[in-house]
Protein backbone atom coordinates (compact mmCIF):
# COMPACT_ATOMS: atom_id res chain seq x y z
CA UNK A 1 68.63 189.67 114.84
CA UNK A 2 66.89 188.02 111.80
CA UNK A 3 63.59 185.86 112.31
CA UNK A 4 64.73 182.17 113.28
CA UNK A 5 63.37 178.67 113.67
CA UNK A 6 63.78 175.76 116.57
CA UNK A 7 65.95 173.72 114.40
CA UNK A 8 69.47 172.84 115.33
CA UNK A 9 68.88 173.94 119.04
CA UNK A 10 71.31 173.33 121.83
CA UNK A 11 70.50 171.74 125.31
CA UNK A 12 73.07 171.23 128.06
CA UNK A 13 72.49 170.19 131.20
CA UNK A 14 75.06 169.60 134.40
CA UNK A 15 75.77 166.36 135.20
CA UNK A 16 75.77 165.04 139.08
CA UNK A 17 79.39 166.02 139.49
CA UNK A 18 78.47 170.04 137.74
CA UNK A 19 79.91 168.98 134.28
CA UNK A 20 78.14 170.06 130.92
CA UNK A 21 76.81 167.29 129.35
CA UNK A 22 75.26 168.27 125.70
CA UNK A 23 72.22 166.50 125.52
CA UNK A 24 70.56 168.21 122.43
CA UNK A 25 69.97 164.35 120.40
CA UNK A 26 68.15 163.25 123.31
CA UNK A 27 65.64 166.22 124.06
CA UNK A 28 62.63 166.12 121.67
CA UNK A 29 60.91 169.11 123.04
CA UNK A 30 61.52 172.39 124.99
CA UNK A 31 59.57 174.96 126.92
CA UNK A 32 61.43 178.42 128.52
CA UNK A 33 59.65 180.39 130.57
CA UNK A 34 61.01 183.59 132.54
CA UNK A 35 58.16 185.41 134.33
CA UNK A 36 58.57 188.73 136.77
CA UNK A 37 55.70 188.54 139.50
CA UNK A 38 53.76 191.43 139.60
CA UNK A 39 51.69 193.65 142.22
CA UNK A 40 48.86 195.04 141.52
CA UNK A 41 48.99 198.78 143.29
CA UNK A 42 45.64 200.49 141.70
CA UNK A 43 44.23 202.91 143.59
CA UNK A 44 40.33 203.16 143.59
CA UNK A 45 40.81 206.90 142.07
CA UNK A 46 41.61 204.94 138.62
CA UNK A 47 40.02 203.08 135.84
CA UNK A 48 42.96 201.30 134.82
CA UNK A 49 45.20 198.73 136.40
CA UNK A 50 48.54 200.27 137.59
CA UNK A 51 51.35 197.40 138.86
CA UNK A 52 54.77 197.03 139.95
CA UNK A 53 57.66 194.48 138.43
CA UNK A 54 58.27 192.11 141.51
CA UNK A 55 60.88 189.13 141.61
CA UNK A 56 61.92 187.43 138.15
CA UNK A 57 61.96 183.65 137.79
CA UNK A 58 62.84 181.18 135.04
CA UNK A 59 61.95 177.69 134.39
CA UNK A 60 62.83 175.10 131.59
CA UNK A 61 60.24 172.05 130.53
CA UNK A 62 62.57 169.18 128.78
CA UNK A 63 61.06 165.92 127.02
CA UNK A 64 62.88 163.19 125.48
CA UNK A 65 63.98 160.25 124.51
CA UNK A 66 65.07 157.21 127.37
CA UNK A 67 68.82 156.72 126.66
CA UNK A 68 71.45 154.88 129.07
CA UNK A 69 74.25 156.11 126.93
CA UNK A 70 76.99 157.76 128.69
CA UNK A 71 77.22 161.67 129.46
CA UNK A 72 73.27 161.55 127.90
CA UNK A 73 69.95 162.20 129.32
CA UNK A 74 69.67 159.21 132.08
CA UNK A 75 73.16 159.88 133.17
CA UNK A 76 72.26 163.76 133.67
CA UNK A 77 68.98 163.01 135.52
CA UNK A 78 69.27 160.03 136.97
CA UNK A 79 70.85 161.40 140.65
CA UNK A 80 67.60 163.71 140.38
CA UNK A 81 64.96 161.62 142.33
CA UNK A 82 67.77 161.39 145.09
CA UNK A 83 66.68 164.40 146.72
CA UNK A 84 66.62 167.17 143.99
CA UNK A 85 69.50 168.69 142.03
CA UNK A 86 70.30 172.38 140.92
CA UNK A 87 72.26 171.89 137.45
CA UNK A 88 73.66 174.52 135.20
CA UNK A 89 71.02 174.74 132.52
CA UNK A 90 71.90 176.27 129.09
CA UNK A 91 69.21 176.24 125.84
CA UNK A 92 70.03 178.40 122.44
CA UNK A 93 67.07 177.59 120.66
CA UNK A 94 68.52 177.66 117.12
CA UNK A 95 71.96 176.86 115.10
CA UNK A 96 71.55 180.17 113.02
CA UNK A 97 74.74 180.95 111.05
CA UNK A 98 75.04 184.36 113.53
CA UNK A 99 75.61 184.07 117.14
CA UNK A 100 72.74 182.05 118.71
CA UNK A 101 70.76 183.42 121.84
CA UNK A 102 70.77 181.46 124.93
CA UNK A 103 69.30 181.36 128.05
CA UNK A 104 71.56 180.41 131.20
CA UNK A 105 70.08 179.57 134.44
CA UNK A 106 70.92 177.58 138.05
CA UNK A 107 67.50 175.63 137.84
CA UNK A 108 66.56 172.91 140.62
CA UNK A 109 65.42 169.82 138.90
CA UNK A 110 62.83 167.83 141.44
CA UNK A 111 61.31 164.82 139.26
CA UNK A 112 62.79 162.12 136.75
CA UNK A 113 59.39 161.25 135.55
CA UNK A 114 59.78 158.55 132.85
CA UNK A 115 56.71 157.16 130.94
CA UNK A 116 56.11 153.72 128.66
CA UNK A 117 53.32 154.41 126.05
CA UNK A 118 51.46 151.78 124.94
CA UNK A 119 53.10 151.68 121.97
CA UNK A 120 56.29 151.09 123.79
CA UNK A 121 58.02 154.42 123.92
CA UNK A 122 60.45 154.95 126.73
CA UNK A 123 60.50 159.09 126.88
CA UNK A 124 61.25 161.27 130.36
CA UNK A 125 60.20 164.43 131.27
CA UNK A 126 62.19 166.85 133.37
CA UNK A 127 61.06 170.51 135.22
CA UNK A 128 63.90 172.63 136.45
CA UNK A 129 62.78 176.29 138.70
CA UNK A 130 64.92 179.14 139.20
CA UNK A 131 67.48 177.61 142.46
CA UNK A 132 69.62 180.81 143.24
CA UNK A 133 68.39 184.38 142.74
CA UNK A 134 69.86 185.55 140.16
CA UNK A 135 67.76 186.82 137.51
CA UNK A 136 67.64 185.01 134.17
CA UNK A 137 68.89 186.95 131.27
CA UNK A 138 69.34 186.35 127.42
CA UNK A 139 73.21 186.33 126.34
């Protein structure tokens, strides 16, 4: 696969009742992250560090804009405060004219922060964690 920017990205999120909702117009900014926990197993006979792949784990950061529409960001999030909520979480960070990468993941969502600026922004911010085990992989 060819070199490729952020633009044209995808974001879709389960709504409260597990249907995709695209959300992509909303989201102004994106974070993946898919770390493997590691153990480190040196032995004091060497000079180097020598570790072992433990469990995998995935996470998605999500900003955006506040919008009340329906099937959009508020409608997605909204049932979030009420206790958590593990949503079907799909990014493909580009529109490329090939087949785009994505990242799949059952994520547990556990804050609806929203924010006023100042200047009178309304924007949210969401964190979803790895919810069931299964290791995150690229499709």
């Amino acid at each position: 696969m060819a070199k490729i920017s952020g633009l044209g990205a995808t974001v879709t999120i389960d709504n409260g009742s597990g249907s995709p909702e695209t959300i992509t117009n909303d989201v102004t900014e994106f974070s993946m992250s898919t770390p493997v926990a590691l153990q480190d197993i040196t032995g004091v006979d060497k000079s180097a560090h020598e570790r072992l792949c433990l469990l995998a784990d995935a996470s998605f950061s999500l900003k955006g804009v506040f919008n009340t529409a329906s099937n959009m960001s508020h409608a997605v999030f909204s049932t979030v405060p009420a206790g958590g909520a593990t949503r079907t979480s799909k990014i493909a960070p580009t529109a490329s004219s090939g087949a785009s990468p994505y990242l799949t993941c059952e994520l547990l969502y556990d804050d609806y922060g929203i924010t006023r600026s100042a200047s009178g922004e309304l924007t949210w911010a969401v964190k979803g964690n790895l919810a069931d085990g299964t290791t995150p992989s690229w499709s």
